[in-house]
Protein backbone atom coordinates (compact mmCIF):
# COMPACT_ATOMS: atom_id res chain seq x y z
CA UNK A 1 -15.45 34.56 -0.73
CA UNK A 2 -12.45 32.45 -0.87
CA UNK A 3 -10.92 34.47 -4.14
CA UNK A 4 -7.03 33.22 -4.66
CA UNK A 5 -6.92 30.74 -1.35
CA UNK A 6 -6.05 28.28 -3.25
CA UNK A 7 -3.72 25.40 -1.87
CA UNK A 8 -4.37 23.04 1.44
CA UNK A 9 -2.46 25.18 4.79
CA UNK A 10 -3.28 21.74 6.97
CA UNK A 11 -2.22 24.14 9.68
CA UNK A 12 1.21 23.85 9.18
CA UNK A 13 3.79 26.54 8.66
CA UNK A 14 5.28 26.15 4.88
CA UNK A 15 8.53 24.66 5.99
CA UNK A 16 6.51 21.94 7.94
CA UNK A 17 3.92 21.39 4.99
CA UNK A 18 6.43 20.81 2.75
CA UNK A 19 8.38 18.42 4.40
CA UNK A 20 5.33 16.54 5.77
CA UNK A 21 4.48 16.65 1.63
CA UNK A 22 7.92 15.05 0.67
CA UNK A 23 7.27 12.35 3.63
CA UNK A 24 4.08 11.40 2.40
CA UNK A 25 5.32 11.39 -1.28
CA UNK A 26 8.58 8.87 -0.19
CA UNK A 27 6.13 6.67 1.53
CA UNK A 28 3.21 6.33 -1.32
CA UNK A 29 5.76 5.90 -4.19
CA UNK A 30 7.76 3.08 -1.42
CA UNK A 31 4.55 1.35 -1.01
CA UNK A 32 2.27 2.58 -3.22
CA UNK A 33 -0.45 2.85 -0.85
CA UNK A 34 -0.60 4.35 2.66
CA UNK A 35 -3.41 5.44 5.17
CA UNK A 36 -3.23 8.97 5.98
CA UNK A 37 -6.28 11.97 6.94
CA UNK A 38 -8.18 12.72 3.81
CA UNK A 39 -7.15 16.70 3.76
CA UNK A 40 -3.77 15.68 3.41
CA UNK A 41 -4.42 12.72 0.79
CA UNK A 42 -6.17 15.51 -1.05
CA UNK A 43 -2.96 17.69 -0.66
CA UNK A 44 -0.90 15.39 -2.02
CA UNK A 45 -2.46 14.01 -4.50
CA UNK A 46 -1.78 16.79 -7.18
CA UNK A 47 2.34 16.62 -6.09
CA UNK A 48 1.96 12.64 -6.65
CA UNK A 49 0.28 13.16 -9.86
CA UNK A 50 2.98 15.63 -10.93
CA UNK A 51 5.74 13.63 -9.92
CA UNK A 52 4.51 10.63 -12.25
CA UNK A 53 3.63 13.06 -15.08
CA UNK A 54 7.83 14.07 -14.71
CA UNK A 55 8.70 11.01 -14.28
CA UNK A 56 7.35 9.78 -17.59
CA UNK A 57 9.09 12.18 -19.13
CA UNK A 58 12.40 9.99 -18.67
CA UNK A 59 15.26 13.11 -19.31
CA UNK A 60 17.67 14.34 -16.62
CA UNK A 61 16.03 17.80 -16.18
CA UNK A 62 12.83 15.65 -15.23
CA UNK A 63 14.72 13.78 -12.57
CA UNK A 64 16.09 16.62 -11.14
CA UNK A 65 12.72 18.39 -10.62
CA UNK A 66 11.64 14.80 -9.32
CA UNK A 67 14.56 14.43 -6.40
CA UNK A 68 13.87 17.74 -5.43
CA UNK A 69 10.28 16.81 -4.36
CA UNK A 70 11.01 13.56 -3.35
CA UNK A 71 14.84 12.98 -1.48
CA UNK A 72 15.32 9.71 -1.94
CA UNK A 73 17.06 8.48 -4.35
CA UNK A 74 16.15 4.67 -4.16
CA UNK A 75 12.72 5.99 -4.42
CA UNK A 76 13.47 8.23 -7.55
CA UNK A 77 14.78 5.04 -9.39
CA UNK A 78 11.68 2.98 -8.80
CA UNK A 79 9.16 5.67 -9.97
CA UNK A 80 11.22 6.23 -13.03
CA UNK A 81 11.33 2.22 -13.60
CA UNK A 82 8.67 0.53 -12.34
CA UNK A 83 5.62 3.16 -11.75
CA UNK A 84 6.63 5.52 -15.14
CA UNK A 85 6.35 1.99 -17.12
CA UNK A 86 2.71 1.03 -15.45
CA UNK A 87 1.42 3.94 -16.14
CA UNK A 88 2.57 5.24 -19.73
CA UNK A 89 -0.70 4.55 -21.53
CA UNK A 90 -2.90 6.48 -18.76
CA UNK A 91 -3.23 10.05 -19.25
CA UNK A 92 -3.79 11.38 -15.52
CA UNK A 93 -5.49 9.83 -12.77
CA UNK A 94 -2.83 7.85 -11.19
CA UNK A 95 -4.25 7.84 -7.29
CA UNK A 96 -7.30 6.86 -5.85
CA UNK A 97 -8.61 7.70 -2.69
CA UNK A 98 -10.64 5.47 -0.72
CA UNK A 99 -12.74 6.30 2.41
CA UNK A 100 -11.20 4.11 5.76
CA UNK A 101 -14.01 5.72 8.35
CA UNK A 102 -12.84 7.79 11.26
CA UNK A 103 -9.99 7.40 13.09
CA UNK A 104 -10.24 6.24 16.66
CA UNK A 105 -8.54 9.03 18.78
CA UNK A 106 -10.23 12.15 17.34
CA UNK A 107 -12.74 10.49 15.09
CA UNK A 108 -10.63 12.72 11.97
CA UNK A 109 -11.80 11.05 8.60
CA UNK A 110 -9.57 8.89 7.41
CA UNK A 111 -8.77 7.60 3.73
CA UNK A 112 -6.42 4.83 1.51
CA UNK A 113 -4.48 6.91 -0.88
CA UNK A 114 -2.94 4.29 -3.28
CA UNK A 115 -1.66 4.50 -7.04
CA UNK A 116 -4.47 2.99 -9.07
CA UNK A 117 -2.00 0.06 -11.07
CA UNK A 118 -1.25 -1.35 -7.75
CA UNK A 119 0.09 -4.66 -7.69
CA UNK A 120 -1.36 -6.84 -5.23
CA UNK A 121 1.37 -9.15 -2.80
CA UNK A 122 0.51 -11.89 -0.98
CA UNK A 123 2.96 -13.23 1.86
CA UNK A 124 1.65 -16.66 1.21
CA UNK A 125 -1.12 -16.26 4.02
CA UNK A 126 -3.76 -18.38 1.72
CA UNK A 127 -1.61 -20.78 2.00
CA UNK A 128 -1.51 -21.56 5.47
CA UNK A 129 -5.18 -21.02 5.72
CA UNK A 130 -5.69 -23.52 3.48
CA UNK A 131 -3.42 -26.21 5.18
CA UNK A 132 -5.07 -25.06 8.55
CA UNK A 133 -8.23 -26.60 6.99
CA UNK A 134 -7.05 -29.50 5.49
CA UNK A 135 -6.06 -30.08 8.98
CA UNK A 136 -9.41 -29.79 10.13
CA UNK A 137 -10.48 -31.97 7.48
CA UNK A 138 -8.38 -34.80 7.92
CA UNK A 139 -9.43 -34.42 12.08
CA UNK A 140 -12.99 -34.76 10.92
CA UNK A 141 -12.70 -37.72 8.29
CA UNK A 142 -10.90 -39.43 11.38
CA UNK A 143 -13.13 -38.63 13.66
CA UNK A 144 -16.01 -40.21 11.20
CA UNK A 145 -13.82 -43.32 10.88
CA UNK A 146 -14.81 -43.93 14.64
CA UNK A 147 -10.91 -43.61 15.98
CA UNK A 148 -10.60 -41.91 18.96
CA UNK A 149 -7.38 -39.99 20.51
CA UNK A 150 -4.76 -42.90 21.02
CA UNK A 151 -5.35 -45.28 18.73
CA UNK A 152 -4.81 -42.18 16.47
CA UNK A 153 -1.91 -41.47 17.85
CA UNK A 154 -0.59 -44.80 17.84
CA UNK A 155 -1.55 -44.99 14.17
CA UNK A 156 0.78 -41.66 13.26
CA UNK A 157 3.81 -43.06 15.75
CA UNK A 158 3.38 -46.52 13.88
CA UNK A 159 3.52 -44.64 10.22
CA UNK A 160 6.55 -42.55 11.47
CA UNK A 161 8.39 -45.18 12.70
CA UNK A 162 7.94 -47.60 9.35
């Protein structure tokens, strides 16, 4: 019986848990979502949760309890900003987890762990994938036009030049 084990050991000594814990917190609250094994997403989980829960709170005593869980500062600022704003009709349940399959080296299970507001960005890679086949479009309405390879080329060097 596993009376009063309670808590995720990871096999870590404390000092090396709890520093791996403030890493992972930095990095979810930075990006909001990061890959990681799904024992320590499930370790973590309950300190991220906490940490929003404070963070809500908005009072100096709150902050403090925040920055010493989660060391950086520039960090601190956004959750208290950005993440304590999303989230201050939701009562709990800030992170999901989301199953990623195994990892390749050791096959260890692993899992998304990502604040459930997330807002999506885009680096404008539609875009290009768009234009790649308009591209292809044009080459093909060309090509049905019965031009072939120089006399299109002479056609673009003609339209550049005039």
């Amino acid at each position: 019986m596993r009376h009063r084990k309670d808590g995720y050991k990871l096999g870590r000594r404390t000092q090396h848990r709890w520093a791996m814990f403030r890493n992972l917190l930095v990095a979810l609250f930075r990006h909001e979502r990061i890959t990681t094994t799904e024992a320590k997403a499930k370790a973590i989980r309950s300190a991220a949760e906490h940490m929003i829960t404070l963070a809500k709170r908005e009072n100096l005593h709150a902050r403090r309890q925040v920055l010493a869980m989660v060391p950086d500062t520039e960090v601190v600022h956004r959750l208290f900003d950005t993440v304590a704003a999303r989230f201050s009709e939701r009562h709990g349940g800030y992170t999901r987890i989301i199953k990623a399959g195994p990892r390749p080296g050791d096959s260890a299970p692993m899992v998304l762990l990502e604040l459930v507001d997330r807002v999506e960005v885009t680096d404008g890679k539609g875009k290009d994938k768009g234009s790649k086949k308009s591209k292809k479009a044009d080459r093909d309405d060309e090509a049905a036009a019965g031009r072939s390879g120089r006399r299109r080329r002479r056609e673009r060097a003609a339209a550049a030049a005039g």
